[in-house]
C-alpha atoms as a PDB file:
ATOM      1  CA  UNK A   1     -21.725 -49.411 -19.185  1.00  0.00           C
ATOM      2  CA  UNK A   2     -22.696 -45.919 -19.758  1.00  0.00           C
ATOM      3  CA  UNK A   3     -25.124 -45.852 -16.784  1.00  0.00           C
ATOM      4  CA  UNK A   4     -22.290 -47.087 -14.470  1.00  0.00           C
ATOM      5  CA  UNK A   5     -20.189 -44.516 -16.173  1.00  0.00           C
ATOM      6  CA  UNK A   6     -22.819 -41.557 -15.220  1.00  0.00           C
ATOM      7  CA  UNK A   7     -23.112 -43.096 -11.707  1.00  0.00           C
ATOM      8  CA  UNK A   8     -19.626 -42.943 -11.031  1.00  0.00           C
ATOM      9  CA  UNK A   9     -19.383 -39.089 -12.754  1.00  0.00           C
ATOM     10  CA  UNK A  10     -22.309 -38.080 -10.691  1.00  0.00           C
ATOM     11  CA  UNK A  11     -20.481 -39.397  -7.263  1.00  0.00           C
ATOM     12  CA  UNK A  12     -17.406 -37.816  -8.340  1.00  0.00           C
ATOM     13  CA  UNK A  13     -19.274 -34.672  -8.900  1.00  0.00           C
ATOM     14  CA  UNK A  14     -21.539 -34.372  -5.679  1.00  0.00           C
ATOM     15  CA  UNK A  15     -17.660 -35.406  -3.738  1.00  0.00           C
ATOM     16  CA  UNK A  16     -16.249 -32.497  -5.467  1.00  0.00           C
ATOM     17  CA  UNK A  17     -19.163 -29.764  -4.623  1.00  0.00           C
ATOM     18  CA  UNK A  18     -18.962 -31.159  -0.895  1.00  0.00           C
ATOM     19  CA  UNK A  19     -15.188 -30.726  -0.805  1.00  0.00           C
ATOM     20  CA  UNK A  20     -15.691 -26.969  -2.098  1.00  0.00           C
ATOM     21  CA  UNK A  21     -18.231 -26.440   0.301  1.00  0.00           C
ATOM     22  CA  UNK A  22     -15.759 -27.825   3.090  1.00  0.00           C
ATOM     23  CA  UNK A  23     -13.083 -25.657   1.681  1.00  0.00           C
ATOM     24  CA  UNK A  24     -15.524 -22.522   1.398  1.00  0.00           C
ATOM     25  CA  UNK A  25     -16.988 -22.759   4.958  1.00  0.00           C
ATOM     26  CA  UNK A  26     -14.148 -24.159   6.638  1.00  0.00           C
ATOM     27  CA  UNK A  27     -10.939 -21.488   5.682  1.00  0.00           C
ATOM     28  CA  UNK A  28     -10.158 -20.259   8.971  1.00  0.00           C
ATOM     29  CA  UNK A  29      -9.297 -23.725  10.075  1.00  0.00           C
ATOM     30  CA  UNK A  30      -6.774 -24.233   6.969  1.00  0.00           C
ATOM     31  CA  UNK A  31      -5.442 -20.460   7.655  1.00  0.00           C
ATOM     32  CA  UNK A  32      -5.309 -19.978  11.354  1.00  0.00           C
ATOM     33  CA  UNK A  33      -3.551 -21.891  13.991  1.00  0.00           C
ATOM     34  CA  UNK A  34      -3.880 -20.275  16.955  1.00  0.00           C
ATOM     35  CA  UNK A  35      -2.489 -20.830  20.414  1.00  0.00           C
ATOM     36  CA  UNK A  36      -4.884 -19.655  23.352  1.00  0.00           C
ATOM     37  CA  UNK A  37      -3.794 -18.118  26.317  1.00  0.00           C
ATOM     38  CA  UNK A  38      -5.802 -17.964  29.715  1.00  0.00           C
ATOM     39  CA  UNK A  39      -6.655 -13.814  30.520  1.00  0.00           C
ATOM     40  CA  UNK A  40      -4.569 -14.273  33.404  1.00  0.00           C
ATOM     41  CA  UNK A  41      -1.184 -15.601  31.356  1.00  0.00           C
ATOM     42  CA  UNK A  42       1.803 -14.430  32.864  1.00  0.00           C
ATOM     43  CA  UNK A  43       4.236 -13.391  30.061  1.00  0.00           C
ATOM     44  CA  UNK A  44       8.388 -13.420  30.599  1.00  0.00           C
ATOM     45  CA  UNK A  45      10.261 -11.378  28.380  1.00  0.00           C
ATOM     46  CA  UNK A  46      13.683 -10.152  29.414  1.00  0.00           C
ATOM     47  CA  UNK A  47      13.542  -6.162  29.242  1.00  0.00           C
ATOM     48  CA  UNK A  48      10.357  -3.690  29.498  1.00  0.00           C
ATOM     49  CA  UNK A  49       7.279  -4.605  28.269  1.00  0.00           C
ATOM     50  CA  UNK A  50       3.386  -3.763  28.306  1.00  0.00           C
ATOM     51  CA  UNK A  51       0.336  -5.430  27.950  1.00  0.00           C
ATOM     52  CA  UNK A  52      -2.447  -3.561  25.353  1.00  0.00           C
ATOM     53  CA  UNK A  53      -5.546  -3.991  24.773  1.00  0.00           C
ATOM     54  CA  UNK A  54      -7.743  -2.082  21.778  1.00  0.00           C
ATOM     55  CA  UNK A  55     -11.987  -2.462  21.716  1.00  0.00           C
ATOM     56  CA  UNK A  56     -13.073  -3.411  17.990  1.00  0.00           C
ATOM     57  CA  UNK A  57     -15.659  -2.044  16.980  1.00  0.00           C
ATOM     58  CA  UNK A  58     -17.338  -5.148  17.054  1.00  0.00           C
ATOM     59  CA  UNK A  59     -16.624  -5.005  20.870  1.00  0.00           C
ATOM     60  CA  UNK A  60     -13.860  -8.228  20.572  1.00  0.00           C
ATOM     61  CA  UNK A  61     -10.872  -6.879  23.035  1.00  0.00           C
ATOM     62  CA  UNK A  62      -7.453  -7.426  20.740  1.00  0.00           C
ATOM     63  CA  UNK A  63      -4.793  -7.825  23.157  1.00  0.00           C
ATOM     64  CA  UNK A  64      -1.031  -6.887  22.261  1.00  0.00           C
ATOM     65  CA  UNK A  65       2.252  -6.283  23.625  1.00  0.00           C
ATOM     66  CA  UNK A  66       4.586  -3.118  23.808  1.00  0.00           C
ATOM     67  CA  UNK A  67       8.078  -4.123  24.224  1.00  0.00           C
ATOM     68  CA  UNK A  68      10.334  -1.019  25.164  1.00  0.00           C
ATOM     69  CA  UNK A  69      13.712  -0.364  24.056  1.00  0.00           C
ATOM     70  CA  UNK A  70      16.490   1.917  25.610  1.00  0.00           C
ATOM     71  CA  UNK A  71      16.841   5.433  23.861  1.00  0.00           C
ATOM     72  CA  UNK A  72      13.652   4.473  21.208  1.00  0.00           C
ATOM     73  CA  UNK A  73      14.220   5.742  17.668  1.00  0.00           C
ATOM     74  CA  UNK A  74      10.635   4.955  17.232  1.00  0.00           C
ATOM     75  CA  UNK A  75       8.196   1.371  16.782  1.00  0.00           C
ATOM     76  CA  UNK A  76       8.125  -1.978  14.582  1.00  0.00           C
ATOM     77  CA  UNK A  77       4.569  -2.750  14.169  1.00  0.00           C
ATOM     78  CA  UNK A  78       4.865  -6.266  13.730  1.00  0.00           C
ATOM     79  CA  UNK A  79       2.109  -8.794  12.428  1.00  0.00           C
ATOM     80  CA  UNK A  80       3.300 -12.466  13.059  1.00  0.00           C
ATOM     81  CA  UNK A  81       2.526 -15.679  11.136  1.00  0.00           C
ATOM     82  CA  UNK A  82      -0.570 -17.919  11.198  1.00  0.00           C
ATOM     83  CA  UNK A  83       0.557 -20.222  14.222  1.00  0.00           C
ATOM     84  CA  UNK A  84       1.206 -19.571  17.956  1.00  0.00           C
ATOM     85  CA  UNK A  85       0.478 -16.888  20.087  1.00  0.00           C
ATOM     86  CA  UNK A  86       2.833 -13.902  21.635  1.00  0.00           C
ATOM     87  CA  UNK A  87       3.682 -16.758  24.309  1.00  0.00           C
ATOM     88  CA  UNK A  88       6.519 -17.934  21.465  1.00  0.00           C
ATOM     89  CA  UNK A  89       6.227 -14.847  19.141  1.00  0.00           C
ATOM     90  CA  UNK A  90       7.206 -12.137  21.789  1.00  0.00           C
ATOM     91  CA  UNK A  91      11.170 -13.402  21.104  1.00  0.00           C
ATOM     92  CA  UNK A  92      11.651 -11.822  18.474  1.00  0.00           C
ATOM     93  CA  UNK A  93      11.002  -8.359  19.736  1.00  0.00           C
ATOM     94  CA  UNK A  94      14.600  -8.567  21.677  1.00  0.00           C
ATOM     95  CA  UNK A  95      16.309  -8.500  18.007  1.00  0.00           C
ATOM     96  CA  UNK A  96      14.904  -4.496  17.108  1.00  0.00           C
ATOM     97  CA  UNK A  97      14.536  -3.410  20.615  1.00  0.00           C
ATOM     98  CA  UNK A  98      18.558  -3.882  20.529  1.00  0.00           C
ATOM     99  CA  UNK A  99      18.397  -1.575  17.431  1.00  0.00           C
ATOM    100  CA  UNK A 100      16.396   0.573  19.873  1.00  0.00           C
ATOM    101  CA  UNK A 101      12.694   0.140  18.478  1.00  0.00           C
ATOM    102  CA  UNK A 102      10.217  -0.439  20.529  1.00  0.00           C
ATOM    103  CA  UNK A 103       8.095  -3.067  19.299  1.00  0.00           C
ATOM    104  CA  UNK A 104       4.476  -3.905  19.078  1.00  0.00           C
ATOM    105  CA  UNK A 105       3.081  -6.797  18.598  1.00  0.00           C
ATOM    106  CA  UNK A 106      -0.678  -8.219  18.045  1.00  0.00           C
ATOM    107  CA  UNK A 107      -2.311 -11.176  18.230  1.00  0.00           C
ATOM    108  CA  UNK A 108      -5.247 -11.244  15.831  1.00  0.00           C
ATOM    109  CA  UNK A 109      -8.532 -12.547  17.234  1.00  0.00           C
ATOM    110  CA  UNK A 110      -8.512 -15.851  18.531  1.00  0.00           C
ATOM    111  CA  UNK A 111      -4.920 -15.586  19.660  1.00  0.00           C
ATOM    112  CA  UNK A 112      -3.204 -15.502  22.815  1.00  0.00           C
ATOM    113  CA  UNK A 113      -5.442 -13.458  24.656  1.00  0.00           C
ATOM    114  CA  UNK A 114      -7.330 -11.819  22.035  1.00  0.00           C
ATOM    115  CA  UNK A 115     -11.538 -12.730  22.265  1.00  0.00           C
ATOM    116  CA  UNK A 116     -13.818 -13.821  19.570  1.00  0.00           C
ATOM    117  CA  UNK A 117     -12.071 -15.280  16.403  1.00  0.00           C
ATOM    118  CA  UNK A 118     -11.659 -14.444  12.758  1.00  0.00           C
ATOM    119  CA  UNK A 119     -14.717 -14.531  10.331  1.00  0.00           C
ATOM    120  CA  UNK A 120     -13.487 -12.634   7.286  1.00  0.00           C
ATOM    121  CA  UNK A 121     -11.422 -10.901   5.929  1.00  0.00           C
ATOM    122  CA  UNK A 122     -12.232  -7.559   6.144  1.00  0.00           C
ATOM    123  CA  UNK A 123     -12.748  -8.069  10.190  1.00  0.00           C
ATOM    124  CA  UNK A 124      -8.990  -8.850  10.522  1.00  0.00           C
ATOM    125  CA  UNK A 125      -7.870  -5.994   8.259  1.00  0.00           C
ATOM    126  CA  UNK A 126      -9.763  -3.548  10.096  1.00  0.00           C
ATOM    127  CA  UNK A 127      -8.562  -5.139  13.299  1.00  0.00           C
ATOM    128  CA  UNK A 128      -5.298  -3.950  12.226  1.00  0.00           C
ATOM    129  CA  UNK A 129      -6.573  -0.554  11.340  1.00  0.00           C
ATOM    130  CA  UNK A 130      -7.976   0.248  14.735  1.00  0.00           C
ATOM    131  CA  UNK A 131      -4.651  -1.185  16.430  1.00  0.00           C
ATOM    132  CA  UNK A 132      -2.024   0.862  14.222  1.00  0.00           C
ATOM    133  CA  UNK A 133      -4.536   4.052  14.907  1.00  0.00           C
ATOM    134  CA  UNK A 134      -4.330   3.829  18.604  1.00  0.00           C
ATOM    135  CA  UNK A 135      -0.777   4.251  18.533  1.00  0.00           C
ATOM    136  CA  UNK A 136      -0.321   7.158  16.175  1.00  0.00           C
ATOM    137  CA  UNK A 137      -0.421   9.409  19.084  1.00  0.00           C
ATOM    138  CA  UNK A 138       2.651   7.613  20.260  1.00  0.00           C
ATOM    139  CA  UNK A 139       4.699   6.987  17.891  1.00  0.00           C
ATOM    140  CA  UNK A 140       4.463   9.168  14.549  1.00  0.00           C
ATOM    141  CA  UNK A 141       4.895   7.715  11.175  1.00  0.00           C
ATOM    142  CA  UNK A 142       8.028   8.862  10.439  1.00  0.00           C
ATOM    143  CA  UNK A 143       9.096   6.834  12.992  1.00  0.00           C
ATOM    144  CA  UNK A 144       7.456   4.183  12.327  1.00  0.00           C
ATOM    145  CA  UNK A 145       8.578   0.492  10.697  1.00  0.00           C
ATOM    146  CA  UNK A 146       5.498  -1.953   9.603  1.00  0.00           C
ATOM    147  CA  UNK A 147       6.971  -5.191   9.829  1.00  0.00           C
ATOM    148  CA  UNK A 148       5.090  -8.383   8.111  1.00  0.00           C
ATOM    149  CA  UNK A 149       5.749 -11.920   8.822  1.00  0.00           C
ATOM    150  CA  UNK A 150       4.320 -15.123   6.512  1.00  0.00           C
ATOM    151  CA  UNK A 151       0.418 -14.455   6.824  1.00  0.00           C
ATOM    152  CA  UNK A 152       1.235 -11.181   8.732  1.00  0.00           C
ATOM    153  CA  UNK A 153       2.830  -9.393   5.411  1.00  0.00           C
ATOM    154  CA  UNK A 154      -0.701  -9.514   3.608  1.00  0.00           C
ATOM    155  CA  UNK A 155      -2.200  -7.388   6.477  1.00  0.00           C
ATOM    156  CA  UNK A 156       1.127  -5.096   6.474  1.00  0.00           C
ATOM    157  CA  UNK A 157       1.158  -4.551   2.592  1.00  0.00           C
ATOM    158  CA  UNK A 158      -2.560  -3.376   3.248  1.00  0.00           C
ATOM    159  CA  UNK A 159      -1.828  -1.280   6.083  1.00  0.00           C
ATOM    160  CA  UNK A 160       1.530   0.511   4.698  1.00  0.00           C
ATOM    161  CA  UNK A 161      -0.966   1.260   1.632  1.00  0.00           C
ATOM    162  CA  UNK A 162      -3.683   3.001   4.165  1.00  0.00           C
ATOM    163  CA  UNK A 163      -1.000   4.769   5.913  1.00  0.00           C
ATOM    164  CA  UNK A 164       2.667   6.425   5.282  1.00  0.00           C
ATOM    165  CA  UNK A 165       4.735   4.369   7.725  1.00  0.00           C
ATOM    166  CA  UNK A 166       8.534   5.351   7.364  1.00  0.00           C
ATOM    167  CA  UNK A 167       9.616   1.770   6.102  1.00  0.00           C
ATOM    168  CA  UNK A 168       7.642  -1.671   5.124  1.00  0.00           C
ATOM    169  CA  UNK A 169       9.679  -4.848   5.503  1.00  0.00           C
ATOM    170  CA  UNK A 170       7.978  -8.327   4.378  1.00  0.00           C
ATOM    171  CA  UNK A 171       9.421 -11.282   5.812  1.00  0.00           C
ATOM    172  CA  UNK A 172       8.448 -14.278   3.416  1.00  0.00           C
ATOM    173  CA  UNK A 173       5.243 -12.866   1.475  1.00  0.00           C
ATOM    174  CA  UNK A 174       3.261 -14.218  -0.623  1.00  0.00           C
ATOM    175  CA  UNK A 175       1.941 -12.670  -4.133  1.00  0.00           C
ATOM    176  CA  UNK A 176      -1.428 -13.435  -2.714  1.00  0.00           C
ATOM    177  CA  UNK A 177      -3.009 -15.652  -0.856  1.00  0.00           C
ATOM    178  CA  UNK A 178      -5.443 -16.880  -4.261  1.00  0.00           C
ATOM    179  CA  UNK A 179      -2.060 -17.427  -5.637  1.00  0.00           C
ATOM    180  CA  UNK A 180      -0.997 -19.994  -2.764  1.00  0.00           C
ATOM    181  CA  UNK A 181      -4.422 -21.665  -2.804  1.00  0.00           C
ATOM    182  CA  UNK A 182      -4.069 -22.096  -6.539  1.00  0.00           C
ATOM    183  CA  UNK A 183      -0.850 -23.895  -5.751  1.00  0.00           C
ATOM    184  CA  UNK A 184      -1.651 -26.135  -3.394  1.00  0.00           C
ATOM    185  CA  UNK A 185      -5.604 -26.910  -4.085  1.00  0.00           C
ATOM    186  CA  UNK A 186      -5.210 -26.299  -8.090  1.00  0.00           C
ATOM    187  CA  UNK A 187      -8.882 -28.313  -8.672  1.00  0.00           C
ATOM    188  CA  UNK A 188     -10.677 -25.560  -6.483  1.00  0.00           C
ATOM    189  CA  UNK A 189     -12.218 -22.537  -8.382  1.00  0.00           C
ATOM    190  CA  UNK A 190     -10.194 -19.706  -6.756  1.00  0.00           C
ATOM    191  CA  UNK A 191     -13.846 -17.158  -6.211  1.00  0.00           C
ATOM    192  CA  UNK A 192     -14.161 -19.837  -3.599  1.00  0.00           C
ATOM    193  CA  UNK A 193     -11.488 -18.004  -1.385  1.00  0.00           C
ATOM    194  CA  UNK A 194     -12.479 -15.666   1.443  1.00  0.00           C
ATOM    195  CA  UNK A 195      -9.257 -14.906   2.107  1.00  0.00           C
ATOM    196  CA  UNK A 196      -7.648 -13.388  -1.314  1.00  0.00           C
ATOM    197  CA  UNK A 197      -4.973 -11.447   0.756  1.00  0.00           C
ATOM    198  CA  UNK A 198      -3.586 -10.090  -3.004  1.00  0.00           C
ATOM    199  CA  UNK A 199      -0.715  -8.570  -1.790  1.00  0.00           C
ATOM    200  CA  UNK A 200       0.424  -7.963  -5.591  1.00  0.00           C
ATOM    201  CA  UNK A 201      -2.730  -5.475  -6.218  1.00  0.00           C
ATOM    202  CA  UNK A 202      -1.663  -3.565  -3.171  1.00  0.00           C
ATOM    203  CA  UNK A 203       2.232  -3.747  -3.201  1.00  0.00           C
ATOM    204  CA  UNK A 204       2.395  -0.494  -5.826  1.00  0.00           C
ATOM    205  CA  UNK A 205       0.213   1.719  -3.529  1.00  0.00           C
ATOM    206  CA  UNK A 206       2.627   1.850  -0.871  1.00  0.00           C
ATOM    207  CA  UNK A 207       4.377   4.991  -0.617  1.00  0.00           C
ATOM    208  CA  UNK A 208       6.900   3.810   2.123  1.00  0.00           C
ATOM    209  CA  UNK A 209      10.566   2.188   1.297  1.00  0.00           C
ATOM    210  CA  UNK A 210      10.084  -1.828   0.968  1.00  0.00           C
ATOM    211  CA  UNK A 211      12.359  -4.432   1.689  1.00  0.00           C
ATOM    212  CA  UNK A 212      11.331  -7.946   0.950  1.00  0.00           C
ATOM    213  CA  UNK A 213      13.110 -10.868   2.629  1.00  0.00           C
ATOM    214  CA  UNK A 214      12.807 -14.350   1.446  1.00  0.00           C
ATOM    215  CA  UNK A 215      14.814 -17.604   1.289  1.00  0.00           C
ATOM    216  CA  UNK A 216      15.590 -19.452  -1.430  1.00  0.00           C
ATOM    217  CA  UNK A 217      15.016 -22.349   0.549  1.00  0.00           C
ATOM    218  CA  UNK A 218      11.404 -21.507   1.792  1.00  0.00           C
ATOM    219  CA  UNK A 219       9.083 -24.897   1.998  1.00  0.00           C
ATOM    220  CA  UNK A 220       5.988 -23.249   3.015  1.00  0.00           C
ATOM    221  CA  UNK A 221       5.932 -19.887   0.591  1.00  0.00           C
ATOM    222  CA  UNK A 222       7.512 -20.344  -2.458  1.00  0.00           C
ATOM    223  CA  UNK A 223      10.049 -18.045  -2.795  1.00  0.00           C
ATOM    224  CA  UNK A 224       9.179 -17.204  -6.543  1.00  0.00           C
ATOM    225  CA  UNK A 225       6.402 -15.591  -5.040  1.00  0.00           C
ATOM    226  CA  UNK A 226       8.580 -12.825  -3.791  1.00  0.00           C
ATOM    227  CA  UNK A 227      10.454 -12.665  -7.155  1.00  0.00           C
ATOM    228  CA  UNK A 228       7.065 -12.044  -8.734  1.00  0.00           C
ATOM    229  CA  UNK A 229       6.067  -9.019  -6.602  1.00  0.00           C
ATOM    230  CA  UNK A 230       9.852  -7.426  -6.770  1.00  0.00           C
ATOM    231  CA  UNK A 231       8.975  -7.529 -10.359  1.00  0.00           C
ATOM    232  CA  UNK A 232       6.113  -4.536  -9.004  1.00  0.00           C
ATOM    233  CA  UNK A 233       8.344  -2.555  -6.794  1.00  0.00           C
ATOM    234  CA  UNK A 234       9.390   1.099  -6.746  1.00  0.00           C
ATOM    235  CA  UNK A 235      13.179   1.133  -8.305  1.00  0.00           C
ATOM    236  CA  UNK A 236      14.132   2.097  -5.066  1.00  0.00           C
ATOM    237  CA  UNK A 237      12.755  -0.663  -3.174  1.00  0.00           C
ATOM    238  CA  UNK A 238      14.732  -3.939  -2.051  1.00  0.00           C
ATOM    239  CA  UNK A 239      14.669  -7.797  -2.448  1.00  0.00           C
ATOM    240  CA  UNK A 240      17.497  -9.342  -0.225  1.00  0.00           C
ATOM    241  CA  UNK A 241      17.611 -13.246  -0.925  1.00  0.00           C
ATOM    242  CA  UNK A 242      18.712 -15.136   2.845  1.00  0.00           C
ATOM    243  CA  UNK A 243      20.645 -18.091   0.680  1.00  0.00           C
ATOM    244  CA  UNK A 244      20.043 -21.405   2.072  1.00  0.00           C
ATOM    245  CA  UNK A 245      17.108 -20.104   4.578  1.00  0.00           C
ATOM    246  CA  UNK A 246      14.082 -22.041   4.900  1.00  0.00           C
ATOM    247  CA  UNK A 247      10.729 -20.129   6.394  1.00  0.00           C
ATOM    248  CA  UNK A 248      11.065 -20.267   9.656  1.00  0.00           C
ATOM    249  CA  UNK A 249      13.719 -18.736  12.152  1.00  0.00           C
ATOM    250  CA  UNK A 250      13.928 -15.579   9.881  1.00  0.00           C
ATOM    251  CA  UNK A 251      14.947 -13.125  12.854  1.00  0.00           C
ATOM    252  CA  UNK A 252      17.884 -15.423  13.747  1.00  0.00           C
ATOM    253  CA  UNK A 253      19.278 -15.407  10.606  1.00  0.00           C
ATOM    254  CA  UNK A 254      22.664 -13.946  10.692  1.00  0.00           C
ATOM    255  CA  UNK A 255      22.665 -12.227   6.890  1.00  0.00           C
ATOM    256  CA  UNK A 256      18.628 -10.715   8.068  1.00  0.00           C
ATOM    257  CA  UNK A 257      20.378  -9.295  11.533  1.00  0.00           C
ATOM    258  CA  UNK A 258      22.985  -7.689   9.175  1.00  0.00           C
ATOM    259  CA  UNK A 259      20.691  -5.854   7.089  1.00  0.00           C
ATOM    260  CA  UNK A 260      18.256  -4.629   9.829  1.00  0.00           C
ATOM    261  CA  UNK A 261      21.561  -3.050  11.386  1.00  0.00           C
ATOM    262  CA  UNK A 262      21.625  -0.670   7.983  1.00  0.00           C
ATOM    263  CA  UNK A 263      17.927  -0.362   7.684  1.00  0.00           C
ATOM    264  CA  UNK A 264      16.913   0.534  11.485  1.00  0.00           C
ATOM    265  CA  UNK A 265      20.293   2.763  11.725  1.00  0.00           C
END
């Protein structure tokens, strides 16, 4: 009996190493779902628009759109969510260009037109770096709006903390990405994750106004999560709850529209 019992611990336990070692080795698959778009991709917006391109210093090409608004009080700098590509992301620039903003938008490596892919970390936050530097000629900080989405708002909170943007606004963060994995894959040691993403550690080093959305119907990030980092935020910072909203379609929401009129006045 006990032999059968150690037999059946030791399978358990070489199952469990292998899953870890999936988990370890195999992140970017679990984080990223990119869409890929052939280099000559034909994008249809309605209004002006621009195609970008930055050179890592890697020597991957990042690829981005401008979108242009009339009379421009100055740019969104928007990261987007794990999925897609600016094929489907690129409609939502239409909602702060009508605030006149021009908008930019990237597509981290991997997506859309963007070459190599995402190894770590690090890579994709200095990806952003390099991006947001090449347009600070453009478009001074004061003028300027970092705008996080889902997976984007990990990147933002770590940007707005490099930099003095005039305003960070989170669409459905996350405390930290640990925190998620925690949540979903409790039986994995959390060292095992590439990605930490702690937004919490870096939320109190940002100078700039914050405004958190989330809703309290959210079934991807929980939306305690957000209640948990307002808990770290300047007293003058803002949590607005979208009742009823669930994760995606956050730039259609009616209530979100209303308060990025008084924000982006």
């Amino acid at each position: 009996m006990l032999k059968a019992v150690l037999i059946i611990l030791s399978v358990v336990a070489v199952v469990y190493v292998l899953l870890c070692g999936v988990l370890y080795f195999k992140q970017e698959k679990l984080l990223f779902a990119p869409t890929h778009l052939p280099a000559e991709y034909q994008f249809r917006f309605p209004g002006r628009f621009e195609e970008r391109w930055t050179t890592a210093a890697d020597g991957a090409r990042l690829h981005g759109l401008l979108f242009k608004a009339p009379d421009s009080k100055g740019l969104v700098f928007y990261l987007h969510g794990n999925g897609g590509a600016l094929d489907s992301w690129g409609d939502a620039a239409a909602t702060y260009t009508a605030l006149h903003y021009d908008v930019f938008m990237l597509d981290y490596r991997g997506y859309g037109k963007s070459g190599s892919r995402i190894s770590n970390q690090a890579q994709m936050l200095v990806d952003v770096d390099s991006v947001y530097r090449q347009l600070l000629p453009e478009y001074p900080e004061s003028r300027t709006v970092i705008l996080g989405y889902s997976l984007g708002t990990g990147p933002a909170t770590w940007l707005a903390a490099r930099h003095h943007p005039k305003l960070l606004i989170l669409q459905a963060p996350y405390f930290s990405m640990r925190d998620m994995a925690t949540r979903l894959y409790p039986f994995v040691p959390g060292f095992l994750l590439r990605y930490p993403m702690a937004t919490n550690e870096l939320i109190g080093q940002v100078s700039a106004s914050i405004v958190l959305f989330h809703g309290d119907h959210d079934e991807v990030i929980d939306y305690n999560s957000t209640l948990r980092l307002k808990a770290l935020l300047k007293p003058t910072d803002t949590l607005i709850v979208l009742t009823g909203a669930r994760h995606n379609g956050m730039t259609n929401n009616p209530q979100y529209q209303q308060a990025l009129v008084r924000l982006l006045h």
